[in-house]
C-alpha atoms as a PDB file:
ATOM      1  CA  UNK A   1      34.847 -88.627  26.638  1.00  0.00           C
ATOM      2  CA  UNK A   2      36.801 -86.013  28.280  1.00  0.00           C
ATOM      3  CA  UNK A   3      38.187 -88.253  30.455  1.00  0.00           C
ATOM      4  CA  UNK A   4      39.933 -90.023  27.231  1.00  0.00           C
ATOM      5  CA  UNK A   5      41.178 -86.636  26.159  1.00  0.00           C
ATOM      6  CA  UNK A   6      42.464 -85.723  29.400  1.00  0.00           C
ATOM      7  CA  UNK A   7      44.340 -89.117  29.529  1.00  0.00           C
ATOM      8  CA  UNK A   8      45.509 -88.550  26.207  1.00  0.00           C
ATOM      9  CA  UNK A   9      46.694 -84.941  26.571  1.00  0.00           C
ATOM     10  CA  UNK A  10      48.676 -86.001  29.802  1.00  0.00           C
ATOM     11  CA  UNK A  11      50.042 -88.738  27.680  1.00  0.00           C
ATOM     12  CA  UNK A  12      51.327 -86.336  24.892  1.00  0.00           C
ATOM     13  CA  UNK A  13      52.536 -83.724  27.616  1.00  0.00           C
ATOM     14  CA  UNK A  14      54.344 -86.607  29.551  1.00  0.00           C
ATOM     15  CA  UNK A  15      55.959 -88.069  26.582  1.00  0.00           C
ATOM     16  CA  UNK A  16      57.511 -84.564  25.300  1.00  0.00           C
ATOM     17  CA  UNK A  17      58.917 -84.151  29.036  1.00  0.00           C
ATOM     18  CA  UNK A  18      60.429 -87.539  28.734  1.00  0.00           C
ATOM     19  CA  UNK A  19      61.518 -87.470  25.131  1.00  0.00           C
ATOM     20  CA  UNK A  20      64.848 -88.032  25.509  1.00  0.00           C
ATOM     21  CA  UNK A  21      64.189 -91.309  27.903  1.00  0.00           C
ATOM     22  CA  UNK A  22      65.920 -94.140  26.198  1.00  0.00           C
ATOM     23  CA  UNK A  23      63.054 -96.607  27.014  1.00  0.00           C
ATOM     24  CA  UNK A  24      60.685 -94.630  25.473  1.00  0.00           C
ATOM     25  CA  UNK A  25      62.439 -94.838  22.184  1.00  0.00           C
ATOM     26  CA  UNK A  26      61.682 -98.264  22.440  1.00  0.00           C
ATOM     27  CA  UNK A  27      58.130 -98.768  22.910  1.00  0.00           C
ATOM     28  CA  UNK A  28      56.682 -98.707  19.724  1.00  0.00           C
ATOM     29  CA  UNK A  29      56.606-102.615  19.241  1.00  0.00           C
ATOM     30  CA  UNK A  30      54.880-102.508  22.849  1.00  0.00           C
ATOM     31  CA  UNK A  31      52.429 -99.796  21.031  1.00  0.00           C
ATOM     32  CA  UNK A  32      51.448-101.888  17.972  1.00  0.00           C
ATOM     33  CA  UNK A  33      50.905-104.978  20.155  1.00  0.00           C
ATOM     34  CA  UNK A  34      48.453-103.067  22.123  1.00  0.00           C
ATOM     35  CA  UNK A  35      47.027-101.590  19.430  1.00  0.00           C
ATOM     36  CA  UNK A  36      46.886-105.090  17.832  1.00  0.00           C
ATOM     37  CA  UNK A  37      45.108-107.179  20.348  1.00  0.00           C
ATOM     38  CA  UNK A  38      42.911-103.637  21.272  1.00  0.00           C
ATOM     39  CA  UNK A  39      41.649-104.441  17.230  1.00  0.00           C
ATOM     40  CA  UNK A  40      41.662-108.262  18.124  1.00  0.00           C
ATOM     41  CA  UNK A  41      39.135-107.649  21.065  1.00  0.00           C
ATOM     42  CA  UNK A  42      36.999-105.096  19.028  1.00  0.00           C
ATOM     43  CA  UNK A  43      36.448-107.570  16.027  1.00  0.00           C
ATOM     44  CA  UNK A  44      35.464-110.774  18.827  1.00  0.00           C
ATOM     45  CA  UNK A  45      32.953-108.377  20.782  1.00  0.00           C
ATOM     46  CA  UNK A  46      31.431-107.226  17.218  1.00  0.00           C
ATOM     47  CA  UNK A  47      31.513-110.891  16.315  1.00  0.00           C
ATOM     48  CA  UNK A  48      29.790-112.007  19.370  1.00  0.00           C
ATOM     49  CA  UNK A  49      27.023-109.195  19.118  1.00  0.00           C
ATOM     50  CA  UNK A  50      24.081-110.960  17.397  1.00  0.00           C
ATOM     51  CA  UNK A  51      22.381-107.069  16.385  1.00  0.00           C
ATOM     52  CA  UNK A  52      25.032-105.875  14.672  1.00  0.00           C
ATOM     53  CA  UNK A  53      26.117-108.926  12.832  1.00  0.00           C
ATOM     54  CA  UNK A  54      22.416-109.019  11.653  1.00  0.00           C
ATOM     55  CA  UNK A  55      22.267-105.436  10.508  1.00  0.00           C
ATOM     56  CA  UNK A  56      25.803-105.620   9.198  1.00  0.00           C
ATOM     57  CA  UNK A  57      24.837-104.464   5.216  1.00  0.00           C
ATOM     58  CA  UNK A  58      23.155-101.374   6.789  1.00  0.00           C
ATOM     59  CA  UNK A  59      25.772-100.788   9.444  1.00  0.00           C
ATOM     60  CA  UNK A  60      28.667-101.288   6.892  1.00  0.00           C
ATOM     61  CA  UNK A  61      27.231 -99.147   4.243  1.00  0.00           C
ATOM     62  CA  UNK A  62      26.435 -96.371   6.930  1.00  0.00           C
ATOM     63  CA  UNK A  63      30.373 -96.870   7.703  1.00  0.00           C
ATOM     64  CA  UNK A  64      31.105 -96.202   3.929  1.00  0.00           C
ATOM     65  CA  UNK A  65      29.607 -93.258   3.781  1.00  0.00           C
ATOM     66  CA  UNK A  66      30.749 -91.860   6.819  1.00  0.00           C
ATOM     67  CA  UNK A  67      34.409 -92.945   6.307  1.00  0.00           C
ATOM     68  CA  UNK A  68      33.865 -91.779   2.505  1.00  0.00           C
ATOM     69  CA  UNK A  69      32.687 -88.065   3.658  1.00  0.00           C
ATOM     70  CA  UNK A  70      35.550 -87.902   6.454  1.00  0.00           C
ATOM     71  CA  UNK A  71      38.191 -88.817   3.951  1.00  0.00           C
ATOM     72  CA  UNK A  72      36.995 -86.504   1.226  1.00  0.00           C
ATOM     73  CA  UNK A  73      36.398 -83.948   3.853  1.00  0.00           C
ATOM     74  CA  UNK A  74      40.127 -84.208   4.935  1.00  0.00           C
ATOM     75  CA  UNK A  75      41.235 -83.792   1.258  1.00  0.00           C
ATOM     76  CA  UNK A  76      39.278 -80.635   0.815  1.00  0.00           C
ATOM     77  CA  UNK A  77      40.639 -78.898   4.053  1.00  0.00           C
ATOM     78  CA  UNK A  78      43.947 -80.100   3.062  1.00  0.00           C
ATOM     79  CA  UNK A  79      44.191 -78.925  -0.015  1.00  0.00           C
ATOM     80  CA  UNK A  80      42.438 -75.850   0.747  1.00  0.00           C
ATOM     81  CA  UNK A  81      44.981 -74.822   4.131  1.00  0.00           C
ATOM     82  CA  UNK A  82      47.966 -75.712   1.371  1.00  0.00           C
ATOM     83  CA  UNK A  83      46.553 -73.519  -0.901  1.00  0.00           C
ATOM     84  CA  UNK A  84      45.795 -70.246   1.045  1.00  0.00           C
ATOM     85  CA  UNK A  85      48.690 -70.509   3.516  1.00  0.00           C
ATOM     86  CA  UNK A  86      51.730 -72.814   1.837  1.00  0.00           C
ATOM     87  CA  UNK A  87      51.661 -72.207  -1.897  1.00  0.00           C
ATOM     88  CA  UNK A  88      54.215 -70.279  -3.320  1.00  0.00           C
ATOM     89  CA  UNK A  89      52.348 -67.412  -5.344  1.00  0.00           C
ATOM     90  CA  UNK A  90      53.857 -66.447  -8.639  1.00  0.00           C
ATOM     91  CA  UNK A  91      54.627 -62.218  -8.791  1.00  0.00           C
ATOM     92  CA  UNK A  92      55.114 -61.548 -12.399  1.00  0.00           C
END
C-alpha cells in the first residue's frame, strides 16, 4: 500500500515540476482510456470469480452501506469545515 502512495506522490510531485510541458496538457484522453480498460479488467476478473458472483446480494449490499456512510460522511465534514472556517459570520 505504501508503495501505491509513494508512486502516486512522485506522480503528483513530477507532474507540478513538469506543468508547463505541452505533452502533458494532452494526456487526459490517454488517462481516461487507462482508466477505462483498468474498469474493463476489474468487471471481467469479478465476472470470472465464481465466490463473489455467488455472494453478490451480500457483497453488493455491504457496498451500499459502505459507499452510503462514506458519502454521507463526506457531506458532514464538508459542510461542517464550510461552516467553521468559510462562512461569512453576520456582526450586527
Amino acid at each position: 500500500m505504501f508503495i501505491v502512495i509513494g508512486i502516486m506522490i512522485l506522480g503528483i510531485g513530477l507532474g507540478y515540476v513538469f506543468r508547463r510541458v505541452e505533452l502533458l496538457q494532452h494526456l487526459n484522453l490517454a488517462i481516461m482510456t487507462v482508466i477505462c480498460t483498468l474498469l474493463f479488467v476489474l468487471g471481467l476478473s469479478i465476472g470470472a470469480n465464481e465466490i463473489i458472483i455467488k455472494n453478490l446480494t451480500t457483497l453488493g449490499l455491504q457496498a451500499l452501506v459502505l459507499a452510503s456512510a462514506g458519502t454521507f460522511g463526506s457531506i458532514l465534514a464538508g459542510w461542517g469545515i464550510y461552516h467553521f472556517f468559510f462562512k461569512q459570520k453576520n456582526h450586527e
